[in-house]
N, C-alpha and C. Protein backbone atom coordinates (compact mmCIF):
# COMPACT_ATOMS: atom_id res chain seq x y z
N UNK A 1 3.66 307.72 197.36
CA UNK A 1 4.20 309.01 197.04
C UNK A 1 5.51 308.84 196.27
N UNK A 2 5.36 309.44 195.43
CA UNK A 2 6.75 309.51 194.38
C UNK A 2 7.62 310.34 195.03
N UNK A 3 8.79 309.57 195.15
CA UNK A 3 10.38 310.88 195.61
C UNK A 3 10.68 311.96 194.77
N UNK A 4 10.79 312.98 195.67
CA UNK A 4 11.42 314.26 194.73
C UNK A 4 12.54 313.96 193.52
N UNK A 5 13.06 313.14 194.03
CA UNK A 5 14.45 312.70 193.00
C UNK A 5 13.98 312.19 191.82
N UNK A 6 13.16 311.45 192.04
CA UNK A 6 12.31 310.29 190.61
C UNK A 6 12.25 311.76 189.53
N UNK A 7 11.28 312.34 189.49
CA UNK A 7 10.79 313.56 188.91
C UNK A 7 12.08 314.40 188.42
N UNK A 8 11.91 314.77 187.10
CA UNK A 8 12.73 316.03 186.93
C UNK A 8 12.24 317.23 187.39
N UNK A 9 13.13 317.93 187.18
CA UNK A 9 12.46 319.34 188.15
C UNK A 9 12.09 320.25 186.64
N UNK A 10 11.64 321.24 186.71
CA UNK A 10 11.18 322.53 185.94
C UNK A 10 13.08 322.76 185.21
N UNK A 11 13.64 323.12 185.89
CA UNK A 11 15.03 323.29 185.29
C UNK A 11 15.77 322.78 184.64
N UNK A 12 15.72 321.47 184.84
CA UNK A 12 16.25 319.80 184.14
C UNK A 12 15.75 319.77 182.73
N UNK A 13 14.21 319.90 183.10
CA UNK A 13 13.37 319.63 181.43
C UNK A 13 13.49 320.85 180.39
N UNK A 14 13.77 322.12 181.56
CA UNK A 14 14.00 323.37 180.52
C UNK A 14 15.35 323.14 180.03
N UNK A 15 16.31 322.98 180.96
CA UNK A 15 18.40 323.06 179.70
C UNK A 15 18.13 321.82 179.27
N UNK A 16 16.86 320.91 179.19
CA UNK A 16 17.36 319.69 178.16
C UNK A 16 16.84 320.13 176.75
N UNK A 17 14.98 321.22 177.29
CA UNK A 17 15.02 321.18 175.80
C UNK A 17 15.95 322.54 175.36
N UNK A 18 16.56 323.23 175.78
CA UNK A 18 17.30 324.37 175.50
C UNK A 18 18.74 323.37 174.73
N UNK A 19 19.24 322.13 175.32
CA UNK A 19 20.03 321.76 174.66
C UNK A 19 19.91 320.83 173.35
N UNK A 20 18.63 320.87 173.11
CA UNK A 20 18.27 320.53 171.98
C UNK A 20 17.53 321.65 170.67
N UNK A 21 17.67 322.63 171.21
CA UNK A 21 17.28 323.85 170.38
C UNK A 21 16.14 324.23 170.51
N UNK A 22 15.03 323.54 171.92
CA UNK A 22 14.06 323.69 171.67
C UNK A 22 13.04 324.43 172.61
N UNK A 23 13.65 325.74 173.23
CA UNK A 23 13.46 326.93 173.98
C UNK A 23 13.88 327.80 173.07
N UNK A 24 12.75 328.67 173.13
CA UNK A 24 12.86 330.60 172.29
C UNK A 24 12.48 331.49 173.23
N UNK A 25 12.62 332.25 173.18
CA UNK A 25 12.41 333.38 174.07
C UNK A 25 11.52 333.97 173.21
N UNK A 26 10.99 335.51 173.70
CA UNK A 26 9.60 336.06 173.22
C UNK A 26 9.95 336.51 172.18
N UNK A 27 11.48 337.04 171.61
CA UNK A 27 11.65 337.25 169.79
C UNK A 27 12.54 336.51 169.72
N UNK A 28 12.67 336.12 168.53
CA UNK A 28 13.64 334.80 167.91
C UNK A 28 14.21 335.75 166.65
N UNK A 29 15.45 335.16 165.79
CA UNK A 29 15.78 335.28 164.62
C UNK A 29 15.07 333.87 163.66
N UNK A 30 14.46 334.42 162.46
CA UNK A 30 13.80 333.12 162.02
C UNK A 30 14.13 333.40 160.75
N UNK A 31 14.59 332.09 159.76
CA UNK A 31 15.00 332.46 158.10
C UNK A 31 13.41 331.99 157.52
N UNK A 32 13.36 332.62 156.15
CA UNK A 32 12.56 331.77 155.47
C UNK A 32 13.43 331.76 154.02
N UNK A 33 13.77 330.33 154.40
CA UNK A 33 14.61 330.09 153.13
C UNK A 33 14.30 329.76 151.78
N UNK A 34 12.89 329.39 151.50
CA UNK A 34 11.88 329.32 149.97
C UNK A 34 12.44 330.51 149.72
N UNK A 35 12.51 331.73 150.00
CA UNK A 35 12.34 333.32 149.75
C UNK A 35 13.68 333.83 149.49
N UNK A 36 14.88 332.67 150.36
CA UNK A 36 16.37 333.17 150.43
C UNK A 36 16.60 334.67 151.30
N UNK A 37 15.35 334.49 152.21
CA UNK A 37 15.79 335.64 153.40
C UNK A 37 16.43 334.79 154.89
N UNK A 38 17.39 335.03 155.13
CA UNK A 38 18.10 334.15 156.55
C UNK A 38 18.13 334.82 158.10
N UNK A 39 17.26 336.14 157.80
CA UNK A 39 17.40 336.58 159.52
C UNK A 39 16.18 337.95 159.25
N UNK A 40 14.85 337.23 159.94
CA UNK A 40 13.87 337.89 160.29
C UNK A 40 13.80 338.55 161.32
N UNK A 41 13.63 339.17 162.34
CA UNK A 41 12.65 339.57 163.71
C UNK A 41 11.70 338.86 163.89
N UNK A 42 11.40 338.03 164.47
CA UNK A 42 10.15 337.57 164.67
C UNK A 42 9.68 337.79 166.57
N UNK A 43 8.32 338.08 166.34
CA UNK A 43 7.79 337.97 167.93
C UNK A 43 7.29 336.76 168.17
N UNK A 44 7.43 336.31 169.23
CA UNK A 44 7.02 334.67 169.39
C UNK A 44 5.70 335.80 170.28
N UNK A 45 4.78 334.79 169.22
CA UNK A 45 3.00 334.98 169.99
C UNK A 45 2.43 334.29 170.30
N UNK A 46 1.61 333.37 171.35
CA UNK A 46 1.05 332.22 171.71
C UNK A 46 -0.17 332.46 171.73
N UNK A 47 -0.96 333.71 171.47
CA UNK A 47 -1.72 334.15 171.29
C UNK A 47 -2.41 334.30 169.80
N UNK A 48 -1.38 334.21 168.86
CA UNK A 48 -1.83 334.37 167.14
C UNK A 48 -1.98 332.88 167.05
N UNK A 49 -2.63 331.94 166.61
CA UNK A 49 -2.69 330.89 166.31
C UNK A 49 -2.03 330.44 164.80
N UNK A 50 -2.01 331.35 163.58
CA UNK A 50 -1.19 331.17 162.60
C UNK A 50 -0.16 332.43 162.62
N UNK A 51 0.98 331.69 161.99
CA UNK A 51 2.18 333.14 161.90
C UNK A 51 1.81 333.74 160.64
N UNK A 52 2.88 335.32 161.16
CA UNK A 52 2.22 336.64 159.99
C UNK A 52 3.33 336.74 159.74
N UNK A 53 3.37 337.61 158.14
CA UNK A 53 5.01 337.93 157.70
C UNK A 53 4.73 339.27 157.07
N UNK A 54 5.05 340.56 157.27
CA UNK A 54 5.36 341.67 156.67
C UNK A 54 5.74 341.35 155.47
N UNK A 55 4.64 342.18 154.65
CA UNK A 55 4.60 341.75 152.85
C UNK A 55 3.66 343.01 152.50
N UNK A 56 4.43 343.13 150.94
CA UNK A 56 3.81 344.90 151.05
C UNK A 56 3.45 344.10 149.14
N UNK A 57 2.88 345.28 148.33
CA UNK A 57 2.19 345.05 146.92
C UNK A 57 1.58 343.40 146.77
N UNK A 58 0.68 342.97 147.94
CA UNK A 58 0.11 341.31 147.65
C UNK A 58 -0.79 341.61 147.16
N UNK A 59 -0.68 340.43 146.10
CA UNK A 59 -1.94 340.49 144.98
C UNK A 59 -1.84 338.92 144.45
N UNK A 60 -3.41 338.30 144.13
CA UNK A 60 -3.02 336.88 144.06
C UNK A 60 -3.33 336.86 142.39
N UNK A 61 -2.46 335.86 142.00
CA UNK A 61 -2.62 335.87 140.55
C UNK A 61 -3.14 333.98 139.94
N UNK A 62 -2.92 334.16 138.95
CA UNK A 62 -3.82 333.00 138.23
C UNK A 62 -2.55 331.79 137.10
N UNK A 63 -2.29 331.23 137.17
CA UNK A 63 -1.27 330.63 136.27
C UNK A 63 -1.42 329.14 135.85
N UNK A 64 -1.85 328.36 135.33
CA UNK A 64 -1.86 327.28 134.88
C UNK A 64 -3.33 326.47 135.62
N UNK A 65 -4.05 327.38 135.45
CA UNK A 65 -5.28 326.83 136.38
C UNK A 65 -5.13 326.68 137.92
N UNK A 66 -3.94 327.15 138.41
CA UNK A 66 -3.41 327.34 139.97
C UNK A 66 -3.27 328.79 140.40
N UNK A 67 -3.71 328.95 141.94
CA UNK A 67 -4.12 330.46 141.92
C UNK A 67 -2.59 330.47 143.07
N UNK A 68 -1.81 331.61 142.95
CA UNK A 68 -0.90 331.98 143.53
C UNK A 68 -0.78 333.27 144.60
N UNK A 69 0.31 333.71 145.10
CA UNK A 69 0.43 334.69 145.72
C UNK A 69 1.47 335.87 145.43
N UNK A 70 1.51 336.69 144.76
CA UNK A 70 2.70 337.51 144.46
C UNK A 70 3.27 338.69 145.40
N UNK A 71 3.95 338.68 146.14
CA UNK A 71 4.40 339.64 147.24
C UNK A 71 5.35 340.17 147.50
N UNK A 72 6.23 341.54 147.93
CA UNK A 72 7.44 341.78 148.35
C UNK A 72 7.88 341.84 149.68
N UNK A 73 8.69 341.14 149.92
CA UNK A 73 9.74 341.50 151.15
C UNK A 73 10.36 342.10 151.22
N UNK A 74 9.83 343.35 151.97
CA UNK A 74 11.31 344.71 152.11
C UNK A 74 12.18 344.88 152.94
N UNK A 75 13.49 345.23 152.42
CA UNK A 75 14.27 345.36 153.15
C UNK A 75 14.86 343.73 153.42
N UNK A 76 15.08 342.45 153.29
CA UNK A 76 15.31 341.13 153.36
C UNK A 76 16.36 340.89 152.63
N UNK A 77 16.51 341.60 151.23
CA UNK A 77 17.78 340.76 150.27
C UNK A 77 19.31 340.57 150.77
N UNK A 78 19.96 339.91 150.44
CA UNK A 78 21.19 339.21 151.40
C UNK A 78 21.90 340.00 151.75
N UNK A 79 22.61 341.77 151.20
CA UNK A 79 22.70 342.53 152.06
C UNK A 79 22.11 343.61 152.80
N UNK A 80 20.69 343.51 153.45
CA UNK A 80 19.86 344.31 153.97
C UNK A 80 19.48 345.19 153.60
N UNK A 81 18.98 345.30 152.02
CA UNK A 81 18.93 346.68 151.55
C UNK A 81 18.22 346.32 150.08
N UNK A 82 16.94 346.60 150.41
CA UNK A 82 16.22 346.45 148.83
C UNK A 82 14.87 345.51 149.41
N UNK A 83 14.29 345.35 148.78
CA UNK A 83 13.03 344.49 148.55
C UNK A 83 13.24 342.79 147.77
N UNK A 84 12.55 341.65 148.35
CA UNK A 84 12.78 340.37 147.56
C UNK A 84 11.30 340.08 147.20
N UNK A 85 11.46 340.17 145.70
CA UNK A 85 10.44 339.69 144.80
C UNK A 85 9.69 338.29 145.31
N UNK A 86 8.49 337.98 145.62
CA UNK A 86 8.23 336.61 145.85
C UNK A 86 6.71 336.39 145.50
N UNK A 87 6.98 334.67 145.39
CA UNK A 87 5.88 334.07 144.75
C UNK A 87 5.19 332.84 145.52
N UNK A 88 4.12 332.50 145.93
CA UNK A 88 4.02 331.47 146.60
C UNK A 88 2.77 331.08 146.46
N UNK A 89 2.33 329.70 145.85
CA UNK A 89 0.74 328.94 145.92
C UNK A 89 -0.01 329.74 147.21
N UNK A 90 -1.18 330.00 146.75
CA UNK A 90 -2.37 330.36 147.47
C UNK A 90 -2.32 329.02 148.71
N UNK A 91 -2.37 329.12 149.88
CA UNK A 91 -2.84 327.65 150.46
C UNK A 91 -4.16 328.52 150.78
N UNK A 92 -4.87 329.47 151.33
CA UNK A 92 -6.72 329.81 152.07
C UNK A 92 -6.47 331.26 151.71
N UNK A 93 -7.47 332.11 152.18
CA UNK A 93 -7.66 333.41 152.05
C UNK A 93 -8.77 332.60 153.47
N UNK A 94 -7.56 333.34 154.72
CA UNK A 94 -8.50 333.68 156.21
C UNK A 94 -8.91 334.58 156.48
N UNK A 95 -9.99 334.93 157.63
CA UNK A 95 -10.45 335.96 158.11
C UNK A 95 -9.68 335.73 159.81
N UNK A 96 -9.07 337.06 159.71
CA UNK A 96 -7.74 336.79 160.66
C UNK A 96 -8.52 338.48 161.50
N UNK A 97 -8.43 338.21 162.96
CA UNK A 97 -8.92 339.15 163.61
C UNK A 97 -7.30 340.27 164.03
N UNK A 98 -7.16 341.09 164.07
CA UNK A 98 -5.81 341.41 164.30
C UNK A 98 -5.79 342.16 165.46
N UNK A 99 -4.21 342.47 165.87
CA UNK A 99 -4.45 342.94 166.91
C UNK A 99 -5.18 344.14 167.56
N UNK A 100 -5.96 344.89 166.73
CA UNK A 100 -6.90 346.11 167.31
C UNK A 100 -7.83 346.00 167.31
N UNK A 101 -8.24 344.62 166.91
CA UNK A 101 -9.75 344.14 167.00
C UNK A 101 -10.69 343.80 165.65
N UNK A 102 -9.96 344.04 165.04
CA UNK A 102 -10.41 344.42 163.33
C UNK A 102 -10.25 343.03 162.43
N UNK A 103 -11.29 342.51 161.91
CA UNK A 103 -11.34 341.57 160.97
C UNK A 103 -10.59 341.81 159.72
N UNK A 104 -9.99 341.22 159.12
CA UNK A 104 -9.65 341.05 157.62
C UNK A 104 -9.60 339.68 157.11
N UNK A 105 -9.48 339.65 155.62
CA UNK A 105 -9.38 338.38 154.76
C UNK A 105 -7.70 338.79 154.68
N UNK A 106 -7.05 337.50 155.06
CA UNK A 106 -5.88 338.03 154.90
C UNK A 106 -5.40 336.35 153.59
N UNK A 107 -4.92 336.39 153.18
CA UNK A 107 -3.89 335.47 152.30
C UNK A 107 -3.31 334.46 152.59
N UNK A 108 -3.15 333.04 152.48
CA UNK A 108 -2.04 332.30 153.48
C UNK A 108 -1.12 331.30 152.33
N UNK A 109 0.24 331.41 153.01
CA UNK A 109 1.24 330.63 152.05
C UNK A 109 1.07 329.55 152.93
N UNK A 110 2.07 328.43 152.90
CA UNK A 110 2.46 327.62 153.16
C UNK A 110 4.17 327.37 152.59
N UNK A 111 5.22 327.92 153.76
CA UNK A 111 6.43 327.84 153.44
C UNK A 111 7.34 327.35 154.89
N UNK A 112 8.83 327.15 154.29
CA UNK A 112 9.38 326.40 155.60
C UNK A 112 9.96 327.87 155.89
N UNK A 113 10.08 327.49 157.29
CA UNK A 113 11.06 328.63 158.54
C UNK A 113 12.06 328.08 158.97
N UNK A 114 13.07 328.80 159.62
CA UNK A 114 14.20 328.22 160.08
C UNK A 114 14.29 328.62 161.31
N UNK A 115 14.20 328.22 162.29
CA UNK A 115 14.16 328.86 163.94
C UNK A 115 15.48 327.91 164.51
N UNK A 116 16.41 328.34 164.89
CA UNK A 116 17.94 327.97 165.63
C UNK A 116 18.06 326.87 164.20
N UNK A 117 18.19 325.52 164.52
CA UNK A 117 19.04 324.33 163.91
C UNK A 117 17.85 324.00 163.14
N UNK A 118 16.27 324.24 163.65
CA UNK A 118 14.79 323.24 163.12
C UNK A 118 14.61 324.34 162.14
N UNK A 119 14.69 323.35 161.34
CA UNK A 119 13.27 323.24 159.81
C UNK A 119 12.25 323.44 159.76
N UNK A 120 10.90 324.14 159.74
CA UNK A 120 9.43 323.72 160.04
C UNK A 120 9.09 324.33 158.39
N UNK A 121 7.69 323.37 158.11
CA UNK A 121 7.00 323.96 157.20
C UNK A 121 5.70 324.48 158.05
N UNK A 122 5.12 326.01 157.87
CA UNK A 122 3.85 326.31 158.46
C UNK A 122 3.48 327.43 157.41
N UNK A 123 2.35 327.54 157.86
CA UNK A 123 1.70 328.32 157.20
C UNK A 123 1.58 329.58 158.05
N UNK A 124 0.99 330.56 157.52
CA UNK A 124 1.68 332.03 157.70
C UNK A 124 0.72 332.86 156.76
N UNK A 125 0.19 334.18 157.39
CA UNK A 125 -0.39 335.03 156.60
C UNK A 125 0.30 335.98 155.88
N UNK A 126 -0.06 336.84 155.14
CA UNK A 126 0.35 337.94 154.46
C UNK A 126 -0.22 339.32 154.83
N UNK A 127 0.39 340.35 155.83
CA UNK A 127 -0.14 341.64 155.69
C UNK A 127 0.82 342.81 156.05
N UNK A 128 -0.07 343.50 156.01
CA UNK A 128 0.94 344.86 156.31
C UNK A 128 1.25 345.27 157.76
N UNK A 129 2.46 344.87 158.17
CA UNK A 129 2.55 345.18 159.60
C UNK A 129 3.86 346.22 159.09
N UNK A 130 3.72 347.51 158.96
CA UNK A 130 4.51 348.00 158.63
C UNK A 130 4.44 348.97 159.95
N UNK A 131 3.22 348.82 160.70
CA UNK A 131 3.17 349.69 162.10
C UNK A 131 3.41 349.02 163.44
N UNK A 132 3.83 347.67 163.14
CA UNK A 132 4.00 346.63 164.42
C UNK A 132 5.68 346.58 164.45
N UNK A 133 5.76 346.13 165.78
CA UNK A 133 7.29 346.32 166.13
C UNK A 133 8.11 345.60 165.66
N UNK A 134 7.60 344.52 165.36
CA UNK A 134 8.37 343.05 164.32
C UNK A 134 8.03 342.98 162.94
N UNK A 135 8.52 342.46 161.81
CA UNK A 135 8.18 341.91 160.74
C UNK A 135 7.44 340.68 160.74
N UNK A 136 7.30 339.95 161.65
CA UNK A 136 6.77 338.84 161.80
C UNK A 136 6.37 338.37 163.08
N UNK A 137 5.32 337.89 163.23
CA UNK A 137 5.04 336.95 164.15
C UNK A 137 5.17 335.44 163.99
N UNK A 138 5.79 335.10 165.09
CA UNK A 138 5.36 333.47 165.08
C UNK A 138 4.60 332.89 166.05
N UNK A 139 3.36 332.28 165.50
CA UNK A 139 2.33 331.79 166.23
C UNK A 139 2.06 330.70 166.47
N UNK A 140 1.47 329.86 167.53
CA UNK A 140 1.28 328.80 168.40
C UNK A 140 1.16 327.81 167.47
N UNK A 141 0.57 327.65 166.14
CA UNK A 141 0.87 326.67 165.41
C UNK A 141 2.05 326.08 165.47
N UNK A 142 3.11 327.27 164.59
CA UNK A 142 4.14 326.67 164.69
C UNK A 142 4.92 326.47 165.78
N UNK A 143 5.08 327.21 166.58
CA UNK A 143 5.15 326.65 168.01
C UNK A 143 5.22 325.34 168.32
N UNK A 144 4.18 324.99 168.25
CA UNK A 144 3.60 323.36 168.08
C UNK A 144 4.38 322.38 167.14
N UNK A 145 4.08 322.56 166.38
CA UNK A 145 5.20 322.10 165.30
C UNK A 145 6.57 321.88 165.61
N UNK A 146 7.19 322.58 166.43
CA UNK A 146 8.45 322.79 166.52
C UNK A 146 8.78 322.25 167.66
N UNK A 147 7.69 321.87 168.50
CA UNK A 147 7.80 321.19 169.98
C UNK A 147 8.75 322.11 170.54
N UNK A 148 8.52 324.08 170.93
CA UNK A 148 9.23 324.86 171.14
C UNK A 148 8.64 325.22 172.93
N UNK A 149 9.37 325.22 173.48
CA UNK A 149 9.14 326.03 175.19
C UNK A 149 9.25 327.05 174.64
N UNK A 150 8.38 328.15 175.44
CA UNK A 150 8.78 329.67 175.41
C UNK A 150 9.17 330.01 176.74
N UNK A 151 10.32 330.94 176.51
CA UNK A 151 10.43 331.59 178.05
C UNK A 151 10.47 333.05 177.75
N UNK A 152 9.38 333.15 178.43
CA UNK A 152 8.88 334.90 178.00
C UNK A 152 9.99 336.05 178.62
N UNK A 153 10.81 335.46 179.40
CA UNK A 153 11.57 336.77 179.41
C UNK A 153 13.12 336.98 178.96
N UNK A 154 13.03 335.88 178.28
CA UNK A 154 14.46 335.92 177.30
C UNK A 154 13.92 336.13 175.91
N UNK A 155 14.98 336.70 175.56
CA UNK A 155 15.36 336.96 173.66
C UNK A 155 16.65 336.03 173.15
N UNK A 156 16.54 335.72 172.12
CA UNK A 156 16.68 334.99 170.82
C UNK A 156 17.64 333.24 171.17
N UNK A 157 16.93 333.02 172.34
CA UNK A 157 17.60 332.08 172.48
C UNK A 157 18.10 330.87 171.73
N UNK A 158 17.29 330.46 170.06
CA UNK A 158 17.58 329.63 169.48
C UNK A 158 18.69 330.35 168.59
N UNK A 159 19.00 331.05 168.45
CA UNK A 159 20.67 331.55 167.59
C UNK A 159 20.12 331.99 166.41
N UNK A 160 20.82 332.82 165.55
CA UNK A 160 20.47 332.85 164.23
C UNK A 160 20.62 331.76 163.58
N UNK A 161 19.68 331.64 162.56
CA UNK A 161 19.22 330.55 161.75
C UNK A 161 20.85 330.04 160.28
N UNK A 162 20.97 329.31 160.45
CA UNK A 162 22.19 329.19 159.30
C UNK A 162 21.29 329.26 157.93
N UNK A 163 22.09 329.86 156.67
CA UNK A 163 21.52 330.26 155.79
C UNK A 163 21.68 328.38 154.75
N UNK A 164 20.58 328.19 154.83
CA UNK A 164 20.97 326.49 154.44
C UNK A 164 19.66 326.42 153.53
N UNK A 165 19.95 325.73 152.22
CA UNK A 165 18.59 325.89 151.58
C UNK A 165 17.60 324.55 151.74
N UNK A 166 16.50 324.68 151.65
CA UNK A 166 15.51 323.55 151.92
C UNK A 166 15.93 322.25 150.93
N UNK A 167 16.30 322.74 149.72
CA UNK A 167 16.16 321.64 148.73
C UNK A 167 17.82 320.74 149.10
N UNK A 168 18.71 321.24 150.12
CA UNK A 168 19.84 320.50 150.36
C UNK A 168 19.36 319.67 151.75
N UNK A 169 18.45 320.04 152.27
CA UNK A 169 17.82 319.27 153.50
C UNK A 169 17.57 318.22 153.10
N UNK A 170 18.31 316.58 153.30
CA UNK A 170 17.31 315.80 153.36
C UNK A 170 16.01 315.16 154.00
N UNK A 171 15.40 314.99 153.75
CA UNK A 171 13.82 314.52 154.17
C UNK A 171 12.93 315.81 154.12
N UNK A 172 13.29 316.58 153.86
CA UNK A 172 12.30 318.14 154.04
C UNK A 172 10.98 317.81 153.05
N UNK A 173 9.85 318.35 152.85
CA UNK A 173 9.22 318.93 152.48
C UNK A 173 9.03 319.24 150.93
């Protein structure tokens, strides 16, 4: 029999990964800095398997024999007020079940997030959640990715995201 002492307890392993940035609570602040937006809403979902991002006029376009994504972010530009023009490579066109039960083909980028201090690149759909309580979800993928605990009854425990651009990151993506 192993001693109680040997073992960390539930509490130990939670403030270690909390002191490494790596506990969120059920909404987080999340940047997506490709886009130069630094403070989302996001709902942490363990239930969505890819994350969603509130995006309004998507339409995919055609450019150098590469098929793209053209979309707006409303309400995002650096002082909270206006729409950000954006562009991003096609990565799939999924069939994403949503939350009322309803199939769609929805769009998918592939861009980095910023959740507390971590970097992640994930992928992420495109639709209209203009009737859901968040602009975004973040889903168990990235989750994963991020080697993130959730503790479902706290909010934003990883901090707002510092506005830091990907291409000054070294080793990124």
């Amino acid at each position: 029999m192993i001693p109680k002492t040997a073992r960390p307890t539930l509490k130990i392993h939670t403030d270690a990964l909390k002191d490494r940035g790596h506990l969120v609570g059920w909404r987080e602040w999340v940047s997506l800095p490709d886009f130069g937006v630094w403070q989302v809403k996001a709902k942490v979902d363990t239930g969505a398997r890819t994350s969603s991002l509130h995006a309004t006029h998507i339409k995919m376009i055609s450019r150098d024999g590469r098929q793209f994504v053209k979309f707006n972010l409303p309400h995002y530009r650096g002082d909270g007020h206006g729409r950000v023009a954006c562009e991003a490579p096609l990565a799939d066109i999924r069939e994403i079940r949503s939350s009322n039960g309803e199939v769609e083909n929805r769009y998918v980028i592939s861009t980095h997030i910023g959740v507390g201090a971590h970097r992640l690149k994930v992928e992420m759909t495109l639709a209209n959640r203009t009737l859901m309580g968040f602009p975004m979800l973040l889903g168990r993928t990235a989750l994963r990715a991020g080697k993130f605990l959730v503790q479902p009854g706290k909010s934003y425990l990883a901090g707002k995201p510092e506005p830091v651009y990907i291409a000054d990151q070294p080793g990124t993506e």
